[in-house]
N, C-alpha and C. Protein backbone atom coordinates (compact mmCIF):
# COMPACT_ATOMS: atom_id res chain seq x y z
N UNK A 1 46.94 68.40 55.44
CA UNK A 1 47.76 69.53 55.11
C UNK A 1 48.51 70.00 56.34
N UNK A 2 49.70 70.31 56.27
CA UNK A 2 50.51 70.99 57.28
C UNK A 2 49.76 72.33 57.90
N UNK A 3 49.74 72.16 59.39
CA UNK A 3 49.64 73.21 60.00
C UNK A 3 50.09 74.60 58.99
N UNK A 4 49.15 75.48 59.19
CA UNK A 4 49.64 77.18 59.40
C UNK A 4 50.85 77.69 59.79
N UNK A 5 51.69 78.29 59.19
CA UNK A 5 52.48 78.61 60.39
C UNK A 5 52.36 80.39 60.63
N UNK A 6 51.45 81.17 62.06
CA UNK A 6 51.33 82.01 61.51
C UNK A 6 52.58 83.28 61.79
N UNK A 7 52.89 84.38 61.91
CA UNK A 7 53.95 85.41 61.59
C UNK A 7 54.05 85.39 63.15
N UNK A 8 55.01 85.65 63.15
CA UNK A 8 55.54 86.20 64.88
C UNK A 8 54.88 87.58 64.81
N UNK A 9 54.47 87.38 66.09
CA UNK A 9 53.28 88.57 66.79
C UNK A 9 54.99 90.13 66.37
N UNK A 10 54.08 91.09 65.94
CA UNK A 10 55.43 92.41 65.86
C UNK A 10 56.18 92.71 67.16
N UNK A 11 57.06 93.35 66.79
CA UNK A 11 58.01 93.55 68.06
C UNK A 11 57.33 95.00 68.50
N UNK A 12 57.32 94.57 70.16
CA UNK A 12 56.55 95.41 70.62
C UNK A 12 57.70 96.58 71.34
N UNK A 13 57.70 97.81 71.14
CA UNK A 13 59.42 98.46 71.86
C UNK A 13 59.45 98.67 73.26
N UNK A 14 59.92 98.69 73.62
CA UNK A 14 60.45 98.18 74.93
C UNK A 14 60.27 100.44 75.87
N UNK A 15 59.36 99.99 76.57
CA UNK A 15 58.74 101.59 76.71
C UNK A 15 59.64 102.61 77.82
N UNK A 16 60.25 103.58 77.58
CA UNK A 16 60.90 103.80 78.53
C UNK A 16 60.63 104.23 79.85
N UNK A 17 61.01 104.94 80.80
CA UNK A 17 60.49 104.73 82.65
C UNK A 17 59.23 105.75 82.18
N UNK A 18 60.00 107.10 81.52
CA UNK A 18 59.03 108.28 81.78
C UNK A 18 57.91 107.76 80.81
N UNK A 19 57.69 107.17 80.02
CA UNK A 19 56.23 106.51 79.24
C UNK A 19 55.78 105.94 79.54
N UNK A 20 56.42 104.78 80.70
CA UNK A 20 55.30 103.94 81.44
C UNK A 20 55.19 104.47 82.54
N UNK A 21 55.44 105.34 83.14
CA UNK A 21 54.80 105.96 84.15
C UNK A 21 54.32 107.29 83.74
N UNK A 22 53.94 107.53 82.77
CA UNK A 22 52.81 108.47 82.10
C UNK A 22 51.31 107.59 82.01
N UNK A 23 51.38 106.26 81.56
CA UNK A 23 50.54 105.23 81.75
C UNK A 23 50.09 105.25 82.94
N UNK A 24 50.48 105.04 83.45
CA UNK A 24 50.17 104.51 85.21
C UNK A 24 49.26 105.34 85.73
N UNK A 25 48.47 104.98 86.77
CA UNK A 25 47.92 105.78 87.40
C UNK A 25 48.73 106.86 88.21
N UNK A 26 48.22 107.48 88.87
CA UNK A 26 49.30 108.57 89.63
C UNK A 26 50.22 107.09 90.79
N UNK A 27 49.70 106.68 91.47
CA UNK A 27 49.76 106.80 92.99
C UNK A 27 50.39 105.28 92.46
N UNK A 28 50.59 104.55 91.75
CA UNK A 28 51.63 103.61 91.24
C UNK A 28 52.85 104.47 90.64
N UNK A 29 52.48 105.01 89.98
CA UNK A 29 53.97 105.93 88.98
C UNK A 29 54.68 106.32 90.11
N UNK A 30 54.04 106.84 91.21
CA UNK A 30 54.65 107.58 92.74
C UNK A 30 55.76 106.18 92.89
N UNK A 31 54.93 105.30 93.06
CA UNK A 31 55.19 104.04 94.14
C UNK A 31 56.74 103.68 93.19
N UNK A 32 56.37 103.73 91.71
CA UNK A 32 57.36 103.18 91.04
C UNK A 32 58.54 104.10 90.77
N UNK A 33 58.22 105.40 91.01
CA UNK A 33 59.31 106.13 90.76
C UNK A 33 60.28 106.12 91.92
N UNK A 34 59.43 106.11 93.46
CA UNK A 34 60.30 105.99 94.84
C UNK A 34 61.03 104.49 94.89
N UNK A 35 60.60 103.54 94.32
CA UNK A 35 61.00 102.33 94.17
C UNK A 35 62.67 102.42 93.02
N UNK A 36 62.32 103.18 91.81
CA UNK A 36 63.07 103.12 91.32
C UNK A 36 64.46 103.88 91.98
N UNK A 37 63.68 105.19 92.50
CA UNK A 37 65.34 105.89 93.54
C UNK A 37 65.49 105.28 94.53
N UNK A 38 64.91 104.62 95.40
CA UNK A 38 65.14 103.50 96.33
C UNK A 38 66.19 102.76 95.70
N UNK A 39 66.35 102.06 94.55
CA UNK A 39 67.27 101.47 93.82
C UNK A 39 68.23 102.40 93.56
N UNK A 40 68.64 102.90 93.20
CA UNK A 40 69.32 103.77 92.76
C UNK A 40 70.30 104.30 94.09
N UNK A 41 69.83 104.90 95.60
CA UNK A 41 70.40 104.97 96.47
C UNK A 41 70.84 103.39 96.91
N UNK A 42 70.23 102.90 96.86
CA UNK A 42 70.95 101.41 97.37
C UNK A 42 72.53 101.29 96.39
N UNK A 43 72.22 101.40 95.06
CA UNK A 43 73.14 101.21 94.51
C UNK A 43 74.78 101.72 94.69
N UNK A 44 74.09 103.27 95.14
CA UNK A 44 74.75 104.04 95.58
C UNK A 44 76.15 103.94 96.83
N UNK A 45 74.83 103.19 97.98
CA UNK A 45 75.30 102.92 99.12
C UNK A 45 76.49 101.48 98.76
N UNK A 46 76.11 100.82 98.13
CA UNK A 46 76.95 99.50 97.69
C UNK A 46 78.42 100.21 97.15
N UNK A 47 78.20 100.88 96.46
CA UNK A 47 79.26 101.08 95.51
C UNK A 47 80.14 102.07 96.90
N UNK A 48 79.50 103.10 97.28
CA UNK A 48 80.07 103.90 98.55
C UNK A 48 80.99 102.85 99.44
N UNK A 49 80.40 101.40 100.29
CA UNK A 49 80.64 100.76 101.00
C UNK A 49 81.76 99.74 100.27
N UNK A 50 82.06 99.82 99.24
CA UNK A 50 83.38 98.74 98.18
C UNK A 50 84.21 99.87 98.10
N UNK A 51 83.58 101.31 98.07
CA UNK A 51 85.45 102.02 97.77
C UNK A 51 86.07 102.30 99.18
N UNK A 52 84.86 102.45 100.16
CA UNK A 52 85.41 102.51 101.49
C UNK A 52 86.36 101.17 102.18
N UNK A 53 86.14 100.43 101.74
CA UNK A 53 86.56 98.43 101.97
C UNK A 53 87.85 98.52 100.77
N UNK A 54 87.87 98.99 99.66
CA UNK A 54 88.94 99.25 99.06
C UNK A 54 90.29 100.31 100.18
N UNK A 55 89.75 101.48 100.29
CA UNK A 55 90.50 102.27 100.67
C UNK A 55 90.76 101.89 102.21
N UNK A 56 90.38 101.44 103.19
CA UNK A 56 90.71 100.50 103.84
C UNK A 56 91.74 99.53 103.85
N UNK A 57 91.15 98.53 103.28
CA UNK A 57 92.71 97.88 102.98
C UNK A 57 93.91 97.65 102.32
N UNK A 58 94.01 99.38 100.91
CA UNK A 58 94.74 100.12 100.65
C UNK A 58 95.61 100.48 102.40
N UNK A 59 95.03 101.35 102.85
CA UNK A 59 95.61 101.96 104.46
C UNK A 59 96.21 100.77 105.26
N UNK A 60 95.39 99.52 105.22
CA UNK A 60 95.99 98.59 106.03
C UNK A 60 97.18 97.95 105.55
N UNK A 61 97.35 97.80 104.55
CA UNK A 61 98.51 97.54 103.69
C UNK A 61 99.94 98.36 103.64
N UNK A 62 99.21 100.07 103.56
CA UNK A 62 100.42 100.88 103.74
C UNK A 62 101.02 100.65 105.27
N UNK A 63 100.08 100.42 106.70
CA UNK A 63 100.29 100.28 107.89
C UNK A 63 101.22 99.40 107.76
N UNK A 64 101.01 97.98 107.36
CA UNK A 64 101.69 96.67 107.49
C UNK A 64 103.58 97.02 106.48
N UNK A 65 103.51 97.32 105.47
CA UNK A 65 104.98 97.69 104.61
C UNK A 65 105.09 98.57 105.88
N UNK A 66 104.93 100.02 106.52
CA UNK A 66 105.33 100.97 107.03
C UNK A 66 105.94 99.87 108.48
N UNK A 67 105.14 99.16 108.83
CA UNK A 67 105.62 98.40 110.08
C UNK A 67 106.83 97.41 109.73
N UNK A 68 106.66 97.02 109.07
CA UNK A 68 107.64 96.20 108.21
C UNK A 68 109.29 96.64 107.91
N UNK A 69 108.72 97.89 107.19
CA UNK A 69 110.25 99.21 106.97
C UNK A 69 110.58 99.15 108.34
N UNK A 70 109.59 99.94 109.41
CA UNK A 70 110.15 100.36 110.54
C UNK A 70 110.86 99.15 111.36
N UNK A 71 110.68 97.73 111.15
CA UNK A 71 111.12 96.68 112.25
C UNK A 71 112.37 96.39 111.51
N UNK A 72 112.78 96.51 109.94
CA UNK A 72 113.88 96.49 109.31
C UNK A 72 114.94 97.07 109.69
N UNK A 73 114.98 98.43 109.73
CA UNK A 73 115.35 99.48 110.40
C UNK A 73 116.04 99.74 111.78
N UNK A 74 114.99 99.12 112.58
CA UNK A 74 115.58 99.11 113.92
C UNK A 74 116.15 97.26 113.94
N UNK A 75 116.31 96.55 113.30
CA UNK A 75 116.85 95.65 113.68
C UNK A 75 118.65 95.76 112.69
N UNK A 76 118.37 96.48 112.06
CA UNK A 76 120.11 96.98 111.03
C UNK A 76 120.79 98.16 112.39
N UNK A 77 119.69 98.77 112.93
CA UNK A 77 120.07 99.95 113.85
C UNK A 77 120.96 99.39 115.13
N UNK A 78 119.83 97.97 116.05
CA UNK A 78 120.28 97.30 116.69
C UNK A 78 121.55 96.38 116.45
N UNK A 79 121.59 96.27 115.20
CA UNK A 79 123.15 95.06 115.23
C UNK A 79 124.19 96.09 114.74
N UNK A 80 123.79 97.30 114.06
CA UNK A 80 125.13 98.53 114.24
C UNK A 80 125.68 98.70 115.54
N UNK A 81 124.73 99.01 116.52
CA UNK A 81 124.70 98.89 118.22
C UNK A 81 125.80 98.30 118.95
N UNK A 82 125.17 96.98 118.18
CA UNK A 82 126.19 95.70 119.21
C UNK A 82 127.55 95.92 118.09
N UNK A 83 127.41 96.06 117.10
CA UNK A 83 128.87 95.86 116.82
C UNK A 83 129.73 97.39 116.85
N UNK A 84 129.16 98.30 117.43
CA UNK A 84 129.79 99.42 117.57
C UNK A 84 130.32 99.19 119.25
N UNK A 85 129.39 98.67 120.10
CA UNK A 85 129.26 98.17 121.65
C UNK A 85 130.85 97.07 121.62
N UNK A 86 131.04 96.25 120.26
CA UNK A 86 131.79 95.11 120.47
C UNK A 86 133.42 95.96 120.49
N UNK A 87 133.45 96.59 119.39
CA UNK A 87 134.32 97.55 119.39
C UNK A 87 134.48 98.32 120.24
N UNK A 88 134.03 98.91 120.78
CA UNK A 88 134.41 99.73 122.18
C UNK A 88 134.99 98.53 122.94
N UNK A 89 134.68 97.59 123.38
CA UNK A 89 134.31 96.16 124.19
C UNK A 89 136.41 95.89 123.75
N UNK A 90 136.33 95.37 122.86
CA UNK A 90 137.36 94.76 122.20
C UNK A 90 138.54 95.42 121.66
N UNK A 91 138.42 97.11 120.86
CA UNK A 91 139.41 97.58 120.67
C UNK A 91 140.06 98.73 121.74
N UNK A 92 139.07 99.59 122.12
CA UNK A 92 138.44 100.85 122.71
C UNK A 92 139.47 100.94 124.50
N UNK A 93 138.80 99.86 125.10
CA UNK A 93 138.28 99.89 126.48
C UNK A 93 139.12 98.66 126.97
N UNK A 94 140.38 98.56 126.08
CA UNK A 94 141.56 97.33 126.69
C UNK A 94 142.61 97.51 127.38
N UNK A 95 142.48 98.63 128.00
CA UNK A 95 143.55 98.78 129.49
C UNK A 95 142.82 99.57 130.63
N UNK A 96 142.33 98.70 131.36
CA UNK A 96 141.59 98.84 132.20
C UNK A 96 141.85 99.28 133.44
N UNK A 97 141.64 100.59 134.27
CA UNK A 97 142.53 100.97 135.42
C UNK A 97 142.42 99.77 136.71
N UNK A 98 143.93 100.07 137.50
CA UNK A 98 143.68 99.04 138.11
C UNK A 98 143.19 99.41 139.63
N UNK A 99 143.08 98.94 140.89
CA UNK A 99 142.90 99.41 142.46
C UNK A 99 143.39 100.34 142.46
N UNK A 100 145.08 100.08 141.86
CA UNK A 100 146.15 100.98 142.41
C UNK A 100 146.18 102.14 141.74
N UNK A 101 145.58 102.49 140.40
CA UNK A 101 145.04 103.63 139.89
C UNK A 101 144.74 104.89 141.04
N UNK A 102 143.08 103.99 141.25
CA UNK A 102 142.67 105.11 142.34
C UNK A 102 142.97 105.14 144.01
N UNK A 103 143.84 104.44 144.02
CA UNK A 103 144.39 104.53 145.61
C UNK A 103 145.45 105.72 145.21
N UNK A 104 146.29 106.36 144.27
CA UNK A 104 146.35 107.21 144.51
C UNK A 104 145.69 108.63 144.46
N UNK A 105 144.74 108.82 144.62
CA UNK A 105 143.77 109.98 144.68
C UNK A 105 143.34 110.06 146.11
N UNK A 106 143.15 111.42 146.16
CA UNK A 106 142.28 112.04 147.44
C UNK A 106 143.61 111.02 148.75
N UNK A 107 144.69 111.05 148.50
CA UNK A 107 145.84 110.99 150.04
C UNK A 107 146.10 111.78 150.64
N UNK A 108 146.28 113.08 149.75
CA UNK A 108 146.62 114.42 150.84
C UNK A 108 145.17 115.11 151.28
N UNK A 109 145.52 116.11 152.15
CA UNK A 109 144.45 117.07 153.00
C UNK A 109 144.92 118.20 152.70
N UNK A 110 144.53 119.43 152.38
CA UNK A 110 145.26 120.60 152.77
C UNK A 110 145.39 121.35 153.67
């Protein structure tokens, strides 16, 4: 004859912290409750140490665009420069005095 087959053992519920450490002796329930906030601050600290590492290299990012803008900036600033420099250079500054300019100055005495 075929084996028995007998019922699955009942479902046993799944006990929550404060019922199994009503069970417990004292000085385990202690151990397990500091264990459990031990966890709990760790968790804490993890999650603390990812938004700080977030916000971090949020900041390092704004640094790098802000450096970025600013080298843009001064390099449009610098070639306004030279071509404002070229113009003076080229339209500005094309009759140039000559010796004989200032040889006449300062001849008389009074």
């Amino acid at each position: 004859s075929p084996p028995s087959l007998s019922p699955p053992p009942p479902h046993t519920p799944c006990l929550s912290l404060s019922l199994l450490l009503s069970l417990l002796p004292p000085m385990q329930a202690q151990r397990m409750k500091e264990s459990q906030l031990e966890r709990e601050w760790d968790r804490q600290r993890l999650l603390d140490a990812r938004g700080a590492l977030a916000q971090q290299r949020a900041e390092e990012e704004t640094a790098r665009r802000l450096r970025r803008e600013m080298d843009d900036y001064n390099r449009r600033l610098g070639e306004e420069q030279t071509a404002h420099q070229r113009y003076l250079d080229e339209e500005v500054y094309t009759n140039k005095p000559s010796a004989e300019y200032f040889l006449q100055f300062n001849t008389s005495s009074r």
